[in-house]
N, C-alpha and C. Protein backbone atom coordinates (compact mmCIF):
# COMPACT_ATOMS: atom_id res chain seq x y z
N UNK A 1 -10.42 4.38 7.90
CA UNK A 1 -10.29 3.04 8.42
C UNK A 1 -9.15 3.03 9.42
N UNK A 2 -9.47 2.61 10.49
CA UNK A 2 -8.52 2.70 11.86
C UNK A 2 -7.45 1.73 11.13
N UNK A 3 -6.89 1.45 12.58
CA UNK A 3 -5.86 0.41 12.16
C UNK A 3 -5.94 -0.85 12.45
N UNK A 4 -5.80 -2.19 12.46
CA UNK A 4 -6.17 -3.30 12.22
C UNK A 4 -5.50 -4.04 13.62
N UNK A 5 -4.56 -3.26 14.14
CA UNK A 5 -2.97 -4.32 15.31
C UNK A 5 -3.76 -4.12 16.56
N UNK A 6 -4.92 -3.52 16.96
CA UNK A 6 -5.08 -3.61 17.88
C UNK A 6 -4.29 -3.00 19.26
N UNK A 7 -4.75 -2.96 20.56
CA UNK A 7 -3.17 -2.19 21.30
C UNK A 7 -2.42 -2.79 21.39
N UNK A 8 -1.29 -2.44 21.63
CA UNK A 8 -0.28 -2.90 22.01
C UNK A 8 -0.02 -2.96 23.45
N UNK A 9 0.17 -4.16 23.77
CA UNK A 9 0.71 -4.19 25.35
C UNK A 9 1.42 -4.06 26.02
N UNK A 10 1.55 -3.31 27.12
CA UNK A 10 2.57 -3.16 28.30
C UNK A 10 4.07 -4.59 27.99
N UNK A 11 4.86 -3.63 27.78
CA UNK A 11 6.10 -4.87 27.78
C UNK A 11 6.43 -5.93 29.22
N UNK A 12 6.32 -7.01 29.27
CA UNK A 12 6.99 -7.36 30.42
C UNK A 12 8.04 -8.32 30.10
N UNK A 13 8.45 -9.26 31.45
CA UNK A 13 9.70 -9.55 31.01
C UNK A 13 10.19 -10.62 29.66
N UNK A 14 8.50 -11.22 29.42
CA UNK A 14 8.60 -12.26 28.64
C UNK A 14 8.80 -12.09 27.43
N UNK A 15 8.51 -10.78 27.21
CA UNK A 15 8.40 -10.41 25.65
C UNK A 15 9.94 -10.01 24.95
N UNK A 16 9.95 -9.70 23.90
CA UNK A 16 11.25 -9.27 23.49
C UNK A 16 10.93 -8.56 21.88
N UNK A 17 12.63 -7.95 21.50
CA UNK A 17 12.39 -7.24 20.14
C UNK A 17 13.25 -7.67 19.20
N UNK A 18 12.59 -7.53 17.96
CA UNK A 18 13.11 -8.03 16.82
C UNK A 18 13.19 -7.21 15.96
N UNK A 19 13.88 -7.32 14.74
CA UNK A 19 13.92 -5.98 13.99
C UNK A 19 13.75 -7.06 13.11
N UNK A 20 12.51 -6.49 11.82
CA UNK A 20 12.15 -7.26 10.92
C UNK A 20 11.95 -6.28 9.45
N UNK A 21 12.38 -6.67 8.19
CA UNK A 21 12.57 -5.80 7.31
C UNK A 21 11.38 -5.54 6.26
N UNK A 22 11.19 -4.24 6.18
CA UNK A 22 10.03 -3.58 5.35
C UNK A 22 10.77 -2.63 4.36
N UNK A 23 9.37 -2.45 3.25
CA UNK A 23 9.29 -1.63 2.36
C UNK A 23 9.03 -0.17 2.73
N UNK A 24 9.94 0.87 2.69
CA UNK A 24 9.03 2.23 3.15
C UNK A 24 9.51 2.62 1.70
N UNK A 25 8.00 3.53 1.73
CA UNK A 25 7.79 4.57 0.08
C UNK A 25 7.89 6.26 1.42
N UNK A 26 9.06 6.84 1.58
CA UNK A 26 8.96 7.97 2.34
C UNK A 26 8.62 9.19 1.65
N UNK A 27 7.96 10.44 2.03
CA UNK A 27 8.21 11.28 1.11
C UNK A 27 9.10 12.18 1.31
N UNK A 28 10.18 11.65 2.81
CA UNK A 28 11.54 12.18 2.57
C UNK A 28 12.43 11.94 2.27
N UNK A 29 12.80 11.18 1.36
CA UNK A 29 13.81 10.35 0.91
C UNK A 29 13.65 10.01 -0.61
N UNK A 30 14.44 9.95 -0.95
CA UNK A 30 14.30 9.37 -2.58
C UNK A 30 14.13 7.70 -2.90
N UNK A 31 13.50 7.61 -3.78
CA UNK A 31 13.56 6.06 -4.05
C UNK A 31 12.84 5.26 -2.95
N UNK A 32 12.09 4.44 -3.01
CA UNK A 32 11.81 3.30 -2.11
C UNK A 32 13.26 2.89 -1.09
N UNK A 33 12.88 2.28 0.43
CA UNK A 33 14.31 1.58 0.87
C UNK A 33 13.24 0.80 1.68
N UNK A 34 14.83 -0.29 1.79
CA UNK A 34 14.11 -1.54 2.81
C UNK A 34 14.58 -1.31 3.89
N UNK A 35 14.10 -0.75 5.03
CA UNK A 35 14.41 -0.53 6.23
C UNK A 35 13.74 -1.89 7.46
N UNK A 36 14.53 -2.01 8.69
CA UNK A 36 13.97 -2.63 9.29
C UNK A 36 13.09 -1.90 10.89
N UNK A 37 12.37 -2.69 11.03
CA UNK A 37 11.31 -2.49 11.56
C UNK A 37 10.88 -2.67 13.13
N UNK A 38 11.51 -1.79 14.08
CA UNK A 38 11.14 -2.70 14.85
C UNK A 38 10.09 -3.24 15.63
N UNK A 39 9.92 -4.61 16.22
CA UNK A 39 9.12 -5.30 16.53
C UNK A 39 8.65 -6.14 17.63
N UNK A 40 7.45 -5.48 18.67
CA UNK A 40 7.50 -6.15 19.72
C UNK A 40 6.84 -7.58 19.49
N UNK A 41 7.58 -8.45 20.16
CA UNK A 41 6.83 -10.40 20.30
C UNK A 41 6.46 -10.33 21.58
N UNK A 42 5.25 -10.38 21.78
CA UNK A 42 4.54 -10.67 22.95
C UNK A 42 3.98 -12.20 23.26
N UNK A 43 4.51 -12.85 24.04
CA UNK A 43 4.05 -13.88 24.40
C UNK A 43 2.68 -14.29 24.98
N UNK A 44 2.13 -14.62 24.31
CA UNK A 44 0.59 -14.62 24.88
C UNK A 44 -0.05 -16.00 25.27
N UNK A 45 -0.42 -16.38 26.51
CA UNK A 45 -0.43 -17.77 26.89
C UNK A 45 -2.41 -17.75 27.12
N UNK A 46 -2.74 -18.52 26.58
CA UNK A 46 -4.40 -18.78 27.38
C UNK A 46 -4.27 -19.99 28.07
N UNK A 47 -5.09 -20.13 29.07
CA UNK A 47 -5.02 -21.07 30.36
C UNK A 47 -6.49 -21.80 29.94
N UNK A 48 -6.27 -22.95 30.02
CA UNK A 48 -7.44 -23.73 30.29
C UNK A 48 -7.53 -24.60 31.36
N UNK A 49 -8.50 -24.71 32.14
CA UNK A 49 -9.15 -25.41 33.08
C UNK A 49 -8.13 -27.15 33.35
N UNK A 50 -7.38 -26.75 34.75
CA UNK A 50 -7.10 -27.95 35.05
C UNK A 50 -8.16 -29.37 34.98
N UNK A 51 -7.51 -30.70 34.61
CA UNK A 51 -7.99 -30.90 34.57
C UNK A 51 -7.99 -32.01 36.07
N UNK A 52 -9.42 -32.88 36.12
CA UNK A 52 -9.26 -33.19 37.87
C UNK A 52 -8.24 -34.73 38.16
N UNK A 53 -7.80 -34.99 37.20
CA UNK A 53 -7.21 -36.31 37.08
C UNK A 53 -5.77 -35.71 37.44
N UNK A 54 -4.45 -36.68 38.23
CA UNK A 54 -3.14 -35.93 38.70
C UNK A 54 -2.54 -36.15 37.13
N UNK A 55 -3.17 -36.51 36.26
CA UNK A 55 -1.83 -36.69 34.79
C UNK A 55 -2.99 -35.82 33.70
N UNK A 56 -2.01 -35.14 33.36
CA UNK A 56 -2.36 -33.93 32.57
C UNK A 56 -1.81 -34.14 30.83
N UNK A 57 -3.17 -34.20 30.27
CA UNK A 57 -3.16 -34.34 29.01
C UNK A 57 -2.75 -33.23 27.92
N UNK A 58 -1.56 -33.70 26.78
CA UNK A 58 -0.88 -32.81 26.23
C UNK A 58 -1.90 -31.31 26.04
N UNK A 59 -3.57 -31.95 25.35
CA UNK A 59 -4.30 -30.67 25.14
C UNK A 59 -4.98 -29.93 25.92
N UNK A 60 -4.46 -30.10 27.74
CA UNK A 60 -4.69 -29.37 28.79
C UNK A 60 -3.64 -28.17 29.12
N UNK A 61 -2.50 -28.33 28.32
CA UNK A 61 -0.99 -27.24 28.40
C UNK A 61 -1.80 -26.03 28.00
N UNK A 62 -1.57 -24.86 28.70
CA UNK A 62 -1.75 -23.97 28.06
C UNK A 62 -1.48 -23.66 26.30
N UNK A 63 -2.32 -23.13 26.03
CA UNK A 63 -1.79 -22.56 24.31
C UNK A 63 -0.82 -21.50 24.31
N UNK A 64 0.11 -21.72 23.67
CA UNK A 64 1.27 -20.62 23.43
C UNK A 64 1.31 -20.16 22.13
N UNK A 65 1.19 -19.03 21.77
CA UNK A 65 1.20 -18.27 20.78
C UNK A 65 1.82 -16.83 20.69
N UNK A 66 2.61 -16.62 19.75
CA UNK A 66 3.81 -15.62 19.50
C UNK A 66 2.37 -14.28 18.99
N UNK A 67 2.62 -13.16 19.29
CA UNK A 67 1.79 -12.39 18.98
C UNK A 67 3.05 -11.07 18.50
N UNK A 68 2.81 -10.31 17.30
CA UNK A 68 3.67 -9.47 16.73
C UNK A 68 3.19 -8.45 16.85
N UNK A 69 3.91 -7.44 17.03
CA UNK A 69 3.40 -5.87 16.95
C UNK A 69 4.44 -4.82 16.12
N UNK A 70 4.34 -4.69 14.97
CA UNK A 70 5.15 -3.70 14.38
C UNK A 70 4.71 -2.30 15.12
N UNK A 71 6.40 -1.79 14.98
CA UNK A 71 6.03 -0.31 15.65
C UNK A 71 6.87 0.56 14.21
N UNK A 72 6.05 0.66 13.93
CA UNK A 72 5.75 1.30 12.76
C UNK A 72 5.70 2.80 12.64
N UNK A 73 5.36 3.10 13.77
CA UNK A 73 5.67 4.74 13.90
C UNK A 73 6.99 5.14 14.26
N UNK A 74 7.76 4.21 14.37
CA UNK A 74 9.30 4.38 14.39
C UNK A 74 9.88 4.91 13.11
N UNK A 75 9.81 4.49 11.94
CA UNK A 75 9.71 4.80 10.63
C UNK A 75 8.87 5.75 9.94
N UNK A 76 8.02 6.18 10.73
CA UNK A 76 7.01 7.50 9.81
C UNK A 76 7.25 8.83 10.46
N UNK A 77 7.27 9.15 9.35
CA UNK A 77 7.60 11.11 9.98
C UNK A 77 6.50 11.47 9.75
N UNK A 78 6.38 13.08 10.08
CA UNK A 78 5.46 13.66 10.24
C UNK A 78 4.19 13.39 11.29
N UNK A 79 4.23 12.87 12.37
CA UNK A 79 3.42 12.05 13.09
C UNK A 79 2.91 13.32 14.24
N UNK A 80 3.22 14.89 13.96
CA UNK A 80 2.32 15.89 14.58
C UNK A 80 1.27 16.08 13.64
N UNK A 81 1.40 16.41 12.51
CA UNK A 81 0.40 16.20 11.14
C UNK A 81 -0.51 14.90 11.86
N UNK A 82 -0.23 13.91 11.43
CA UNK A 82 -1.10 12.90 11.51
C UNK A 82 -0.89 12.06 12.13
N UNK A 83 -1.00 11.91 13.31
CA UNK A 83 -0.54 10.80 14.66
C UNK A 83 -1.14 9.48 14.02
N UNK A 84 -1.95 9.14 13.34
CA UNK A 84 -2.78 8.10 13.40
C UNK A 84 -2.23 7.18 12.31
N UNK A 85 -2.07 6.05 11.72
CA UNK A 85 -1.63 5.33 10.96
C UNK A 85 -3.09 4.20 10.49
N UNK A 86 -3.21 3.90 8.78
CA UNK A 86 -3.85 2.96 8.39
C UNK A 86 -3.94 1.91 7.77
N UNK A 87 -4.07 1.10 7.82
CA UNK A 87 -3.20 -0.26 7.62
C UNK A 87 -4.31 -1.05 6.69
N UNK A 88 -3.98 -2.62 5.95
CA UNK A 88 -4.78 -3.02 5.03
C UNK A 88 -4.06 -3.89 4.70
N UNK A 89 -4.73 -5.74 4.44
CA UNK A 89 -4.15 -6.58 4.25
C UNK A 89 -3.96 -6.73 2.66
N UNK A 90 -3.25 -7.34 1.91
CA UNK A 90 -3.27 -7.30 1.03
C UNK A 90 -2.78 -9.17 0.54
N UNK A 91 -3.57 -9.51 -0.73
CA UNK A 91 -3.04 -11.41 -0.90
C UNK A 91 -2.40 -11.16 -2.56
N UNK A 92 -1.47 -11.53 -2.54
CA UNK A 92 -0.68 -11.07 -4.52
C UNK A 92 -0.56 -12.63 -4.50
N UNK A 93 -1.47 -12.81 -5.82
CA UNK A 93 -0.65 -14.30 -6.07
C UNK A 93 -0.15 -14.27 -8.00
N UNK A 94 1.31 -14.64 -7.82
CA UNK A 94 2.05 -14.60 -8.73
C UNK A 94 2.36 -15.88 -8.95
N UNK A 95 2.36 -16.21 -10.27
CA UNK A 95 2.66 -17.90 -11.05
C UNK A 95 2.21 -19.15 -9.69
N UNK A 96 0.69 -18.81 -9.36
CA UNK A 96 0.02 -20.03 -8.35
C UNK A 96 0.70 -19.56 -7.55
N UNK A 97 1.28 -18.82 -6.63
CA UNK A 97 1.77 -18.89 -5.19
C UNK A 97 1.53 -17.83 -4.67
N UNK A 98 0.51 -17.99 -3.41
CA UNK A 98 0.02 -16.77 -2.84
C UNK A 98 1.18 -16.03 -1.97
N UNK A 99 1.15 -14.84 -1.97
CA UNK A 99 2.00 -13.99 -0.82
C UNK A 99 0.96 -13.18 -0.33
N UNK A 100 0.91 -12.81 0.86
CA UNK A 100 0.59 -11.84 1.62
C UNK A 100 1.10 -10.52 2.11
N UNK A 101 0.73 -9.70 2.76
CA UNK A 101 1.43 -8.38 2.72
C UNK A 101 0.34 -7.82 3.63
N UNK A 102 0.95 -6.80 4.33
CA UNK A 102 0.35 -5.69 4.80
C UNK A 102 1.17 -4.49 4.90
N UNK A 103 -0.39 -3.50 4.13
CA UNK A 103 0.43 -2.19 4.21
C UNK A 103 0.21 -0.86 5.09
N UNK A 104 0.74 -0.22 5.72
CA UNK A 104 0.82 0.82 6.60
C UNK A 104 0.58 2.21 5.96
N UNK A 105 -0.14 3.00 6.20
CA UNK A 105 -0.09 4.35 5.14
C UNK A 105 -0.74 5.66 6.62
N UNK A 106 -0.77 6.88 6.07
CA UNK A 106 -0.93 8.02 6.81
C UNK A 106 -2.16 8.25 5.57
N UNK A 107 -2.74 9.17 6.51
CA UNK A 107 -3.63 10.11 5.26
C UNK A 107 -4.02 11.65 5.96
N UNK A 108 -3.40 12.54 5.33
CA UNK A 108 -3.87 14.01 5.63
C UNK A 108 -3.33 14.30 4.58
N UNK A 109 -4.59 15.88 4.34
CA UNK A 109 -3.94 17.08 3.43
C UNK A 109 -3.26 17.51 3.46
N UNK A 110 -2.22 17.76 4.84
CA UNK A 110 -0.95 18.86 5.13
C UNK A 110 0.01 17.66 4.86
N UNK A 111 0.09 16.34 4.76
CA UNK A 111 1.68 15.83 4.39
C UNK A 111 1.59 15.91 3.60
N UNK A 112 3.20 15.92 3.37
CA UNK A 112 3.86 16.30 1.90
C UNK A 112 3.52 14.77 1.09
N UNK A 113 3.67 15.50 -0.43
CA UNK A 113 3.77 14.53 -0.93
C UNK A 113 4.53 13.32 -1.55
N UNK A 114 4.87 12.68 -1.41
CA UNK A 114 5.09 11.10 -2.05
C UNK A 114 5.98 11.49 -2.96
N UNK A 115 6.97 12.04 -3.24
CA UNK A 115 7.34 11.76 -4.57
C UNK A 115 8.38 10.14 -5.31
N UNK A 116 8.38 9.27 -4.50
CA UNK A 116 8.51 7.81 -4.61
C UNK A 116 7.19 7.35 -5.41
N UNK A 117 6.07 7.96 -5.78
CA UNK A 117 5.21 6.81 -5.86
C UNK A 117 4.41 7.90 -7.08
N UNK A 118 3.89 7.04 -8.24
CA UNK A 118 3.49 7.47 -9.74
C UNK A 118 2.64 8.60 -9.04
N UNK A 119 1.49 7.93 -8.09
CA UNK A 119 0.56 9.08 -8.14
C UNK A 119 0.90 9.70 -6.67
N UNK A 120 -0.32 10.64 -6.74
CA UNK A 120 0.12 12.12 -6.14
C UNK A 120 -0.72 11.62 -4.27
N UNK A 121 0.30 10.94 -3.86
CA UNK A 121 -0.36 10.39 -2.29
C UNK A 121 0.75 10.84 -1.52
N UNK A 122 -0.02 11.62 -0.36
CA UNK A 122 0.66 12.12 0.65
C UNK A 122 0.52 11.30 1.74
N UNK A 123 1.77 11.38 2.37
CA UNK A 123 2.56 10.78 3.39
C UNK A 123 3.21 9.61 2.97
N UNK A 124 3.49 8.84 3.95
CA UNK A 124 4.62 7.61 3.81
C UNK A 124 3.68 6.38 3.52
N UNK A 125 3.87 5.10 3.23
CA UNK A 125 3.53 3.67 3.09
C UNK A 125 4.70 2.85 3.18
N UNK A 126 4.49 2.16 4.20
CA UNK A 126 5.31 1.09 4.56
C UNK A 126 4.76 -0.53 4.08
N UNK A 127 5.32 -1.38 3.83
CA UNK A 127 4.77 -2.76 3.26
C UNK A 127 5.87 -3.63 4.08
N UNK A 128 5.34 -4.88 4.87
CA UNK A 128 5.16 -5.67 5.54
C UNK A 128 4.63 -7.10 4.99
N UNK A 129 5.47 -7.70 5.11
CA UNK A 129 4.91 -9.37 4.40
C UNK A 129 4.32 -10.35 5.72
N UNK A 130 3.68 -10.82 5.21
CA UNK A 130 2.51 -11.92 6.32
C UNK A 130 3.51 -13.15 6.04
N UNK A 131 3.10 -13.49 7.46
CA UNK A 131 3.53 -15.12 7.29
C UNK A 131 2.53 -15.92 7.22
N UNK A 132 2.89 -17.58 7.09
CA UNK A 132 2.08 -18.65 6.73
C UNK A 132 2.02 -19.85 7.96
N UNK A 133 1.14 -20.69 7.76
CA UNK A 133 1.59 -21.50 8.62
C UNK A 133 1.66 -21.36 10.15
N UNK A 134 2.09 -21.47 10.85
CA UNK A 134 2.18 -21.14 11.98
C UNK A 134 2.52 -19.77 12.84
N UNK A 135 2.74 -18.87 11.52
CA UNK A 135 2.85 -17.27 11.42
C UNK A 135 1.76 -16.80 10.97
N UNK A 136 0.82 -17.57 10.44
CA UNK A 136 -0.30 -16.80 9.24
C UNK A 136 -0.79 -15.76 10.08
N UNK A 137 -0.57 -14.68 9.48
CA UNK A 137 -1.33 -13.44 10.02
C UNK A 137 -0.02 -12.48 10.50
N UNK A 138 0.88 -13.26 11.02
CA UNK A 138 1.99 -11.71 11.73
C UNK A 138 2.98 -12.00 10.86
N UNK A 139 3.25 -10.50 10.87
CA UNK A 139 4.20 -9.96 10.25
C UNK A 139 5.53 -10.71 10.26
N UNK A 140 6.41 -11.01 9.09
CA UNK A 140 7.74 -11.77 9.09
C UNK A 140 8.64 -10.72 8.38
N UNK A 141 9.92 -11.20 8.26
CA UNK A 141 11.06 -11.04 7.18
C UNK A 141 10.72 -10.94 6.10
N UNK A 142 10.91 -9.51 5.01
CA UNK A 142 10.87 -9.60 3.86
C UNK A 142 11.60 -10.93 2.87
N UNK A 143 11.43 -11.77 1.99
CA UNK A 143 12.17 -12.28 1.60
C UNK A 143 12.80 -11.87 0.05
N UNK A 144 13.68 -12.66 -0.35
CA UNK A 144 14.26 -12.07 -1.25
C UNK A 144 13.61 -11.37 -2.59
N UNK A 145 12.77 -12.40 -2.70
CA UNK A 145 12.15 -11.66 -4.21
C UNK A 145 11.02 -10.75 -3.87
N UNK A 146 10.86 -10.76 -2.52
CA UNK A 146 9.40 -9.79 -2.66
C UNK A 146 9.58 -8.18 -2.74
N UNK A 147 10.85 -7.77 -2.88
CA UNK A 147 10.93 -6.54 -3.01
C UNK A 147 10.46 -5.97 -4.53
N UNK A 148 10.70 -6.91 -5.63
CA UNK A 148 10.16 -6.20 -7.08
C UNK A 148 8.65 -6.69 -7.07
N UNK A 149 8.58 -7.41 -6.12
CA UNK A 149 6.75 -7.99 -5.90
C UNK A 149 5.86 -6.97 -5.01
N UNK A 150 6.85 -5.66 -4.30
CA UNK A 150 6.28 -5.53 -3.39
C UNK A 150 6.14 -3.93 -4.04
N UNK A 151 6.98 -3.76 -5.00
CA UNK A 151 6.57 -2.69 -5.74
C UNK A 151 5.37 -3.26 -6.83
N UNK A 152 5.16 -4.07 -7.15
CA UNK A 152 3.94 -3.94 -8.38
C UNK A 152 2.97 -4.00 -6.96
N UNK A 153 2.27 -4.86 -6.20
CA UNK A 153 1.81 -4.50 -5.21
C UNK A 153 1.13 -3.01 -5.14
N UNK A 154 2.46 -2.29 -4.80
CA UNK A 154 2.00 -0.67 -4.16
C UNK A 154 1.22 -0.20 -5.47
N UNK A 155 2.01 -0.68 -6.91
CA UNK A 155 1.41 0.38 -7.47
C UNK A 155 -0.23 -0.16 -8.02
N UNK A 156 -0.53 -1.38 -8.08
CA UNK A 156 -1.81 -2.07 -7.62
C UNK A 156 -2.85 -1.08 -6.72
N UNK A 157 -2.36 -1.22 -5.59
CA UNK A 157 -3.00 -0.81 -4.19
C UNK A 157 -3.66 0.82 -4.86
N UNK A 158 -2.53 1.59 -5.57
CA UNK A 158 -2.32 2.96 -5.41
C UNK A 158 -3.47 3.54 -6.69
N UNK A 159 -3.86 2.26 -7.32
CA UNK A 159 -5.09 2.30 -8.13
C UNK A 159 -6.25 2.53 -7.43
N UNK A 160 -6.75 1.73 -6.55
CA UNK A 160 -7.79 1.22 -5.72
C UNK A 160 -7.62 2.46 -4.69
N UNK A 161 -6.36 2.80 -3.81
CA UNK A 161 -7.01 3.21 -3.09
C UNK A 161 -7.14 5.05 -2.90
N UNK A 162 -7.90 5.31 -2.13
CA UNK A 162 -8.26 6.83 -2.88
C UNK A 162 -7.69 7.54 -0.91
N UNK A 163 -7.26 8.64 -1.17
CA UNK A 163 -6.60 9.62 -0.05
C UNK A 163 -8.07 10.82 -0.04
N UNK A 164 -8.29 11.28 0.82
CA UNK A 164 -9.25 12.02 0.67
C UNK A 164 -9.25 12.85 2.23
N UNK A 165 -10.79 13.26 2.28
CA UNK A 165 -11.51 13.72 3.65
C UNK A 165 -11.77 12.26 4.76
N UNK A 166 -12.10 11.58 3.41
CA UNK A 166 -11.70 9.81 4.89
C UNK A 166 -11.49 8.85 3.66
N UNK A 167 -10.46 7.91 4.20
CA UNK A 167 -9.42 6.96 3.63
C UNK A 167 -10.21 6.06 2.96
N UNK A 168 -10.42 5.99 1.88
CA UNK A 168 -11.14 4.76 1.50
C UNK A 168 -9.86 3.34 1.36
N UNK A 169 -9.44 2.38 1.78
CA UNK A 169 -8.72 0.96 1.27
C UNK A 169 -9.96 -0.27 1.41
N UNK A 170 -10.10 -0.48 -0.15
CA UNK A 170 -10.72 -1.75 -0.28
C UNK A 170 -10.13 -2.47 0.06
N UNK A 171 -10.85 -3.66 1.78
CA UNK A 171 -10.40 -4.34 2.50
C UNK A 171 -11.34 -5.73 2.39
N UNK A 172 -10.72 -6.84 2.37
CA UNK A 172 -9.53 -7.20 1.93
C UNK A 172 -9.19 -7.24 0.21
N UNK A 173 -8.30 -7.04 -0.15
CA UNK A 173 -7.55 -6.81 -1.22
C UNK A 173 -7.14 -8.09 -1.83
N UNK A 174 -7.32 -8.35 -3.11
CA UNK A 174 -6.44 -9.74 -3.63
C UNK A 174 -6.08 -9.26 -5.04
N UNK A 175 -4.89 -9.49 -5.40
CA UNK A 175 -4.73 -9.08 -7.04
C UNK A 175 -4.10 -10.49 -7.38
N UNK A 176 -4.09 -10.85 -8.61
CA UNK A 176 -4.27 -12.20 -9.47
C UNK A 176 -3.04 -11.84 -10.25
């Protein structure tokens, strides 16, 4: 399963970077860490059709919308092994309140393995929390409690999903 972000676009002047904080499970490093992430905001404007009257109605403004791009291969090693990265949304809802997530993973036989994570999965996984609301869909700020949320999560995911000759992640994902 490719990856979900689509390309990424040529930077120009409008855009800018943010560093936003994730979960990486490395398999060079010990222990899970929350590293941050960085992140292009692309400003993305659609134009609609002037309209022919000289007073221009609020829902004639262009639409403005923040568009996110984790660069995510900033954080993954081994990327001669396996240039390619696979990604997968994920919805955890704990005591009625949904959270979202997305997670980042590698898959080949030659990376090493995982030793952060129960079972035997090679390469790295990074986890990424969704926003709501007027973010729904891009990537935000970890917040405080989702780091012990974001480990039951992985080890959820790490049930379901299988590493192989091709990646199986049951998409989309919801655990209860």
């Amino acid at each position: 399963m490719p990856s979900t972000r689509g390309s990424i676009s040529l930077p120009s002047a409008k855009d800018s970077h943010v560093l936003l904080r994730a979960r990486l499970y490395s398999s060079h490093y010990s222990g899970a860490l929350t590293r941050p992430v960085p992140t292009q905001v692309v400003a993305n404007t659609k134009r609609t059709e002037r309209p022919s009257t000289s007073v221009m109605r609020l829902d004639h403004y262009p639409e403005r919308r923040m568009m996110r791009y984790p660069l995510v291969e900033a954080l993954f090693k081994d990327r001669k092994i396996q240039p390619f990265i696979h990604d997968t949304r994920i919805r955890f809802v704990e005591r009625g309140r949904s959270h979202s997530y997305i997670i980042f993973c590698q898959n080949h036989i030659r990376l090493p393995l995982n030793h952060n994570l129960e079972n035997s999965w090679r390469g790295d996984i990074l986890v990424m929390r969704l926003g709501k609301g007027k973010l729904a869909g891009e990537v935000i700020n970890l917040q405080a409690g989702d780091i012990n949320r974001v480990d039951k999560v992985i080890r959820r995911f790490l049930r379901r999903a299988k590493q192989g000759r091709r990646l199986q992640l049951p998409s989309p994902m919801s655990f209860v």
